[in-house]
PDB file of N, CA and C in Angstrom:
ATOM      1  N   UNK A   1      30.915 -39.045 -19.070  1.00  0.00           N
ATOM      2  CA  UNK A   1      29.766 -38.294 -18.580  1.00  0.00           C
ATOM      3  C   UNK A   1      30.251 -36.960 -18.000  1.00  0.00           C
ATOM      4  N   UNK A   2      29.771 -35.812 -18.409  1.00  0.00           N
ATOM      5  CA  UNK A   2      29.872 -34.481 -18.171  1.00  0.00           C
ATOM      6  C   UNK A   2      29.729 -34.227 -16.485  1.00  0.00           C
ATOM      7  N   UNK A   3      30.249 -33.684 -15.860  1.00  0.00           N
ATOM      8  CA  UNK A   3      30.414 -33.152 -14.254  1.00  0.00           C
ATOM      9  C   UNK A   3      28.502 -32.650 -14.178  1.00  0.00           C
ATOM     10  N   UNK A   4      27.875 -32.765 -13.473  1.00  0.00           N
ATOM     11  CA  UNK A   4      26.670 -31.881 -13.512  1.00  0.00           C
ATOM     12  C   UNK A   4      26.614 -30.801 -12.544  1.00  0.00           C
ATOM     13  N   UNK A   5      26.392 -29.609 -13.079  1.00  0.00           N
ATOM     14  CA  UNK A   5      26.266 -28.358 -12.089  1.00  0.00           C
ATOM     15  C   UNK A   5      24.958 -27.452 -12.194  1.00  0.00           C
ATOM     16  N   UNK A   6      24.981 -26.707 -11.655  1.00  0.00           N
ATOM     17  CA  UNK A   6      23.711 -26.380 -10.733  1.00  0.00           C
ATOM     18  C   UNK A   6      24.089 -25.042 -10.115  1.00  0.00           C
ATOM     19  N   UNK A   7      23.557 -23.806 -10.723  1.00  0.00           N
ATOM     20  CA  UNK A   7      24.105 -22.438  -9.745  1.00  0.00           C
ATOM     21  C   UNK A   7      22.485 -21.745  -9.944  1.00  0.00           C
ATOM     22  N   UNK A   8      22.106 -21.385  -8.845  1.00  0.00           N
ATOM     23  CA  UNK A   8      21.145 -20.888  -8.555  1.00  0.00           C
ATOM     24  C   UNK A   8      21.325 -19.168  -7.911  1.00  0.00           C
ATOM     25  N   UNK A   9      21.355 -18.350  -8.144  1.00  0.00           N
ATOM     26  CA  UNK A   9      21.657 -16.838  -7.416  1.00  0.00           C
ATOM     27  C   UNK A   9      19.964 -15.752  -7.788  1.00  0.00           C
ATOM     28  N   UNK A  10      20.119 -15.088  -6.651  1.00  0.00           N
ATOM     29  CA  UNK A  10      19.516 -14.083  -6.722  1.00  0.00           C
ATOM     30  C   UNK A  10      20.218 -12.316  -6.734  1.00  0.00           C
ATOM     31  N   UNK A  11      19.904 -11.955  -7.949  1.00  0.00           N
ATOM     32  CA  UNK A  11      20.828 -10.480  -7.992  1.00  0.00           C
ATOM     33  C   UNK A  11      19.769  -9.719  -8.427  1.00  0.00           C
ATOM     34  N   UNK A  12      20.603  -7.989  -8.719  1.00  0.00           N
ATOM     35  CA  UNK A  12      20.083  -7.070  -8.529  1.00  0.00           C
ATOM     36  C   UNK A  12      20.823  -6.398 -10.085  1.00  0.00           C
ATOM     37  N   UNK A  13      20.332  -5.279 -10.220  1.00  0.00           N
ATOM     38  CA  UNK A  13      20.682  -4.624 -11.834  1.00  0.00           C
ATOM     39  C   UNK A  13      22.224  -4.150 -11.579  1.00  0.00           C
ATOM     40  N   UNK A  14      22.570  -4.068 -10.426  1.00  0.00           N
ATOM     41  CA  UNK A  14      23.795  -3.289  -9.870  1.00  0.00           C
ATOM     42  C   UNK A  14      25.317  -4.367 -10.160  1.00  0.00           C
ATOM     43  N   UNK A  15      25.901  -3.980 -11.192  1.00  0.00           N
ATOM     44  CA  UNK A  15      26.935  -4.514 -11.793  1.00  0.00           C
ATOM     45  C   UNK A  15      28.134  -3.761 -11.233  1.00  0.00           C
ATOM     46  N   UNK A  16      28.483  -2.941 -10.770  1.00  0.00           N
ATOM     47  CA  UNK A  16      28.893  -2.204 -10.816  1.00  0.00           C
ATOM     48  C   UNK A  16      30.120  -2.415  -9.317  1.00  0.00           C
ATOM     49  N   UNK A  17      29.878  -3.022  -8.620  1.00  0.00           N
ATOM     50  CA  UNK A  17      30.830  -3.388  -7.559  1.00  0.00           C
ATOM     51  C   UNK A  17      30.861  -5.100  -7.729  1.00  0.00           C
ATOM     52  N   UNK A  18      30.281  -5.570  -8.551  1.00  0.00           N
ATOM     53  CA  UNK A  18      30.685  -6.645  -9.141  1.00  0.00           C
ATOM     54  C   UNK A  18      31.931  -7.200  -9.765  1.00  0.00           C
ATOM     55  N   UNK A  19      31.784  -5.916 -10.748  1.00  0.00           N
ATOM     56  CA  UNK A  19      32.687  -6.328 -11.695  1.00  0.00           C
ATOM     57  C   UNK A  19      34.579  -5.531 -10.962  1.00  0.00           C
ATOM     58  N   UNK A  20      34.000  -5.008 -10.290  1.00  0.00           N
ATOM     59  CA  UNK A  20      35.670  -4.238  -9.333  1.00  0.00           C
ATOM     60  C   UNK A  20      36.067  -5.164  -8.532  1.00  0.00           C
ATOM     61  N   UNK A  21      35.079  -6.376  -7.750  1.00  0.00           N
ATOM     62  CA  UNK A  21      35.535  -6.984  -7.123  1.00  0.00           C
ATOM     63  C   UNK A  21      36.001  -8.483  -8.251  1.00  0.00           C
ATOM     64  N   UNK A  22      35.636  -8.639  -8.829  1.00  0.00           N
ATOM     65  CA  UNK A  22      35.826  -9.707  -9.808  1.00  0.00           C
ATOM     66  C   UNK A  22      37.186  -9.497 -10.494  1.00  0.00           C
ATOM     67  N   UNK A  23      37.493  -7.718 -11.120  1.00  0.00           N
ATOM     68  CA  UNK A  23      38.609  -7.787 -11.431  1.00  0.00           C
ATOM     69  C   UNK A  23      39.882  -8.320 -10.585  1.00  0.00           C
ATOM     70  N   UNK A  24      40.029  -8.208  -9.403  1.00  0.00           N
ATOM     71  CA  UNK A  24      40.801  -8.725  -8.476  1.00  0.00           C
ATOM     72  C   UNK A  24      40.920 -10.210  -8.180  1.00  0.00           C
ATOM     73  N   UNK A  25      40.367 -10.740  -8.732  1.00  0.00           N
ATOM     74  CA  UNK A  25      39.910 -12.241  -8.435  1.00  0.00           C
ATOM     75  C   UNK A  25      40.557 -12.998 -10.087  1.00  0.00           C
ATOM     76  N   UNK A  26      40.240 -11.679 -11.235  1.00  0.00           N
ATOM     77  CA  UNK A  26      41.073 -12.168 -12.665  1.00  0.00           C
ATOM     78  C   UNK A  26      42.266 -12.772 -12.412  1.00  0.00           C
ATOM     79  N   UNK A  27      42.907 -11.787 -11.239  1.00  0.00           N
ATOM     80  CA  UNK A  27      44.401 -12.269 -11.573  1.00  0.00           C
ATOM     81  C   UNK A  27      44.806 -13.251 -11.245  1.00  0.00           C
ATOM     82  N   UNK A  28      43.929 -13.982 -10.032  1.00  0.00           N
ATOM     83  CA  UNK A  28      43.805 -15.300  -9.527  1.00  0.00           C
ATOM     84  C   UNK A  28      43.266 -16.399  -9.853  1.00  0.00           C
ATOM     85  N   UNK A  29      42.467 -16.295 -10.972  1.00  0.00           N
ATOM     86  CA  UNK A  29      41.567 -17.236 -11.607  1.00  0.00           C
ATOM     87  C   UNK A  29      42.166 -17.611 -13.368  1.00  0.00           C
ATOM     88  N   UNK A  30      42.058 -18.830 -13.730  1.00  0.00           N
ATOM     89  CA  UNK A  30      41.762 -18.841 -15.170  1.00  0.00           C
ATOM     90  C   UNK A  30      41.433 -19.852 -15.822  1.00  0.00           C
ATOM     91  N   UNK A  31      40.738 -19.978 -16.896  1.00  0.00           N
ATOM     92  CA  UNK A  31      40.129 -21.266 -17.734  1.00  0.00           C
ATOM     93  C   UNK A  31      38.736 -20.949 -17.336  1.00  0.00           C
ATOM     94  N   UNK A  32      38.211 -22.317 -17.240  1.00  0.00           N
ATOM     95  CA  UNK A  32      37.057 -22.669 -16.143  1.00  0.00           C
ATOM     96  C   UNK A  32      36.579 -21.514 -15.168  1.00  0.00           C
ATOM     97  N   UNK A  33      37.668 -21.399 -14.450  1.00  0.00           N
ATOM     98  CA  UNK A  33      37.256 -20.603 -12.981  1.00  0.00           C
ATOM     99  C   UNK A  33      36.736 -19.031 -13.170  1.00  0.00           C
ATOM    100  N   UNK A  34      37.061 -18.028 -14.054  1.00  0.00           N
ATOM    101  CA  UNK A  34      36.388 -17.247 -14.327  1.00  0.00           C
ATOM    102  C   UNK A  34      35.264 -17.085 -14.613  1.00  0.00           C
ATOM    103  N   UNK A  35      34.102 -17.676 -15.306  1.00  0.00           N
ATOM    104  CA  UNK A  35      32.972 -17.323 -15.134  1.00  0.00           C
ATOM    105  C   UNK A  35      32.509 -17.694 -13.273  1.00  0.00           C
ATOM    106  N   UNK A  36      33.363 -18.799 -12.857  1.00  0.00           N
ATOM    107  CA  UNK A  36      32.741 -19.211 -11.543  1.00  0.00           C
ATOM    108  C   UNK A  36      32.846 -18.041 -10.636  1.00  0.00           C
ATOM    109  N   UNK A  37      34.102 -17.461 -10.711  1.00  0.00           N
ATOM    110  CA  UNK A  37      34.818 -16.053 -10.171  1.00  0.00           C
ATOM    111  C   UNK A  37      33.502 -15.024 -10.599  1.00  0.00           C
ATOM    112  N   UNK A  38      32.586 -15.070 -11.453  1.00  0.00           N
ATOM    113  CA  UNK A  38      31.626 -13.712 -11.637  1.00  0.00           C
ATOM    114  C   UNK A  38      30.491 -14.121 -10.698  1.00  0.00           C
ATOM    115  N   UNK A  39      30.138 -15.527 -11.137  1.00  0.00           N
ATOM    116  CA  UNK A  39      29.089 -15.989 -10.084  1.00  0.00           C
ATOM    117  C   UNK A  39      29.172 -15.930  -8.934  1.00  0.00           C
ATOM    118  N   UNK A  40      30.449 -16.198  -7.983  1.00  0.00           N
ATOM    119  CA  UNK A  40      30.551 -16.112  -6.789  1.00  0.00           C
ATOM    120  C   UNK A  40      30.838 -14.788  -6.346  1.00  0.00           C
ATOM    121  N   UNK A  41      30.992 -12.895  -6.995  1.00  0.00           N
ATOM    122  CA  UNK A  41      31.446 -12.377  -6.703  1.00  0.00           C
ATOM    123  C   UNK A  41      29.949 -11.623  -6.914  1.00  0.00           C
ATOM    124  N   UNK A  42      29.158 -12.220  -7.658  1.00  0.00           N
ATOM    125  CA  UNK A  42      27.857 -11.521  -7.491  1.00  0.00           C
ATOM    126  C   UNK A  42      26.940 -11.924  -6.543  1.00  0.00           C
ATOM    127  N   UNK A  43      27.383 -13.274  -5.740  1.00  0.00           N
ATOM    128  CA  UNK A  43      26.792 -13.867  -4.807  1.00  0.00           C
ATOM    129  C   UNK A  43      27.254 -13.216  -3.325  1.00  0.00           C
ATOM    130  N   UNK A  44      28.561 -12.976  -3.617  1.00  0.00           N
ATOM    131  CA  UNK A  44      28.879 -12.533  -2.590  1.00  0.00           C
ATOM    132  C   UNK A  44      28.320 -10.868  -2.187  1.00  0.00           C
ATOM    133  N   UNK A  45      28.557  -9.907  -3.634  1.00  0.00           N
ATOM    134  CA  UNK A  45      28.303  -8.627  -3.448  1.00  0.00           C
ATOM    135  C   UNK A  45      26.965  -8.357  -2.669  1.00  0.00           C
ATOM    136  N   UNK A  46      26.070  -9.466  -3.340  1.00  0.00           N
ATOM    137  CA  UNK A  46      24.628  -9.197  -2.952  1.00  0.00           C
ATOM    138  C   UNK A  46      24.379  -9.919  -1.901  1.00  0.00           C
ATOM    139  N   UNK A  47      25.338 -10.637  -1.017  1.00  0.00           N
ATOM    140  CA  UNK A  47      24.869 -11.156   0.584  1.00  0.00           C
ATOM    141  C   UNK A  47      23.857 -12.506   0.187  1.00  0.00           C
ATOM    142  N   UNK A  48      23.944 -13.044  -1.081  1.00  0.00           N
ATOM    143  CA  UNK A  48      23.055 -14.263  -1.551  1.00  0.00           C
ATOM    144  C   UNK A  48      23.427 -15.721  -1.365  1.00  0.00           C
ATOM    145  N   UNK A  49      23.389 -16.689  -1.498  1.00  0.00           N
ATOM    146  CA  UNK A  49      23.440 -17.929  -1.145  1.00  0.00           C
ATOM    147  C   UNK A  49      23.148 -18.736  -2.353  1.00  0.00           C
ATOM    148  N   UNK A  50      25.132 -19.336  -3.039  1.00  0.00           N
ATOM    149  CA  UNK A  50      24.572 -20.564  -3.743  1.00  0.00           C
ATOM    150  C   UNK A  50      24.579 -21.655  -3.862  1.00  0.00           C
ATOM    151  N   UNK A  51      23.950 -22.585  -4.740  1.00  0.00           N
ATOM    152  CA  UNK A  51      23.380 -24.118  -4.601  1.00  0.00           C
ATOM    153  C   UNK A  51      24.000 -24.736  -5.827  1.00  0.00           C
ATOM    154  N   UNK A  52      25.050 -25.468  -5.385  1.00  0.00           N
ATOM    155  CA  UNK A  52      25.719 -26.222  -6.551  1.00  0.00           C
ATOM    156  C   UNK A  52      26.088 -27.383  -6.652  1.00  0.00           C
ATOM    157  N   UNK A  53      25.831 -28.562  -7.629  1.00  0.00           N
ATOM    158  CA  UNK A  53      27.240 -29.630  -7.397  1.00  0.00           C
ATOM    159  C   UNK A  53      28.204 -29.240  -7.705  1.00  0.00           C
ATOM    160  N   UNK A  54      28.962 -27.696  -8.012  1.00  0.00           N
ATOM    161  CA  UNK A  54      29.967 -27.725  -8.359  1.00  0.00           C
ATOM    162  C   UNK A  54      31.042 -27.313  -7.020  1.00  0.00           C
ATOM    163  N   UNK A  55      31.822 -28.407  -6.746  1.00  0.00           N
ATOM    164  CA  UNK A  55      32.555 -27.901  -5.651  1.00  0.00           C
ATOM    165  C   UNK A  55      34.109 -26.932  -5.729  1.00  0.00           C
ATOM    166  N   UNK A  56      33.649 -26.360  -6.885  1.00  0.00           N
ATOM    167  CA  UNK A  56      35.022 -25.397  -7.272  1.00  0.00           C
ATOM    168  C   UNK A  56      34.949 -24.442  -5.998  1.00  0.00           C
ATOM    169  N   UNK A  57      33.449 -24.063  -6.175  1.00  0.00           N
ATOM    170  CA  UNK A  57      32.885 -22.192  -5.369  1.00  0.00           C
ATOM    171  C   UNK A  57      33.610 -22.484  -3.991  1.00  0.00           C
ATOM    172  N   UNK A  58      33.840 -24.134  -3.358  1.00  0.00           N
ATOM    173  CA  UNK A  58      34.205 -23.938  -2.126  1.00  0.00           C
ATOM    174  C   UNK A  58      35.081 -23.202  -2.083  1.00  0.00           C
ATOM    175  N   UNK A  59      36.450 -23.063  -2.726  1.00  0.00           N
ATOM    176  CA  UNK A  59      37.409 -22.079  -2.990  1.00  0.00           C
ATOM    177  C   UNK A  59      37.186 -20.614  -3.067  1.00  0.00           C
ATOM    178  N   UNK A  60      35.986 -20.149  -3.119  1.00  0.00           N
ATOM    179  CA  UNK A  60      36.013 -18.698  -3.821  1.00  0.00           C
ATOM    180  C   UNK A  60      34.379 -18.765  -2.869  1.00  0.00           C
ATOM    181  N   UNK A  61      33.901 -19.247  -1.945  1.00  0.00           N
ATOM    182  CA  UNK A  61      32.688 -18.796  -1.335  1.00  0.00           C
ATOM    183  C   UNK A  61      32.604 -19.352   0.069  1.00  0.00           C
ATOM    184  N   UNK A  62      32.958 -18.526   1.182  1.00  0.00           N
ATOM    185  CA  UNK A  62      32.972 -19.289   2.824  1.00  0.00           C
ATOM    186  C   UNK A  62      31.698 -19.890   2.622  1.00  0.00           C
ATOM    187  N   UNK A  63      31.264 -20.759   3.879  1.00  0.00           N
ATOM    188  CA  UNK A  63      30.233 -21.956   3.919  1.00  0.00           C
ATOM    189  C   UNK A  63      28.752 -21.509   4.097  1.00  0.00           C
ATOM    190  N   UNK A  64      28.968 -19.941   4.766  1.00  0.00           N
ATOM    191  CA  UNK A  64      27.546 -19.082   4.812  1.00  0.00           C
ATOM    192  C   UNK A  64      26.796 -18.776   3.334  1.00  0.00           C
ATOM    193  N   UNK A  65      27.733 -18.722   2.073  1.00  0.00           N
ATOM    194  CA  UNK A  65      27.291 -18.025   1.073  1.00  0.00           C
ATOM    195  C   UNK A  65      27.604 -19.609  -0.333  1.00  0.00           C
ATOM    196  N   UNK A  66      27.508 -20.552   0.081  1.00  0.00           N
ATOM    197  CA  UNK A  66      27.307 -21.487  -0.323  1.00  0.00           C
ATOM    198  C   UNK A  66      27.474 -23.191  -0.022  1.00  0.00           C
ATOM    199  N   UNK A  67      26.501 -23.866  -0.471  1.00  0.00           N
ATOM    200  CA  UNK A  67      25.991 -24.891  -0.056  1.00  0.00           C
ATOM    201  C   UNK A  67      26.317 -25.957  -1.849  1.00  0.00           C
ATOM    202  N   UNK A  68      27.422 -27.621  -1.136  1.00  0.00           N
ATOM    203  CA  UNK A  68      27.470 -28.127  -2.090  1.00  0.00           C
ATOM    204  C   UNK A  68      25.932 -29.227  -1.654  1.00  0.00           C
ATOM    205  N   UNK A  69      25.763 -29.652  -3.512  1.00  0.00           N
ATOM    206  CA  UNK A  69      24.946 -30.740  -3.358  1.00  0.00           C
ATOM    207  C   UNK A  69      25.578 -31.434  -4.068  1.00  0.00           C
ATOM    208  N   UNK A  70      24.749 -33.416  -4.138  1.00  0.00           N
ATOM    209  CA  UNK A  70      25.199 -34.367  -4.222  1.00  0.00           C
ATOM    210  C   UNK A  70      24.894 -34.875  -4.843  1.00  0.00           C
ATOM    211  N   UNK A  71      25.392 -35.512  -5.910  1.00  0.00           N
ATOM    212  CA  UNK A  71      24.236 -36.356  -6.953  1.00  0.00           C
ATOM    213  C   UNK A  71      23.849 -37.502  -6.358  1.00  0.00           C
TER     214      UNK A  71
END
C-alpha cells in the first residue's frame, strides 16, 4: 500500500524568490525530496501553512509553517 499524502498550500503568481530559494535547498535535496523542497519553499516564501501526512516537510518546514496529519 502506497504512503498517502496530502499538501494543501496557498500561493501567489510570484515565482520568482521561490525558485532562488529552492535553488539552495537543490544541493541538499534529491530523489523524492525535490519536488517536496519546491512545496515547502513556496510555503515558506509566502508565510503559508502546510497540511500533510507526509512527514518528510518536518525536515524542511519549522512547526509554525506546517502541521503533520494521521491516518
Amino acid at each position: 500500500m502506497s504512503k498517502k499524502k496530502l499538501a494543501i498550500v496557498s500561493t501567489y503568481d510570484d515565482l520568482c524568490g521561490i525558485a532562488g530559494y529552492t535553488r539552495a535547498l537543490e544541493q541538499q535535496l534529491a530523489g523524492n525530496d525535490l519536488p517536496d523542497g519546491w512545496l515547502a519553499a513556496a510555503v515558506d516564501h509566502h508565510a503559508e501553512h502546510l497540511v500533510s501526512f507526509d512527514r518528510d516537510f518536518k525536515k524542511l518546514l519549522p512547526r509554525t509553517r506546517f502541521t503533520l496529519l494521521k491516518a
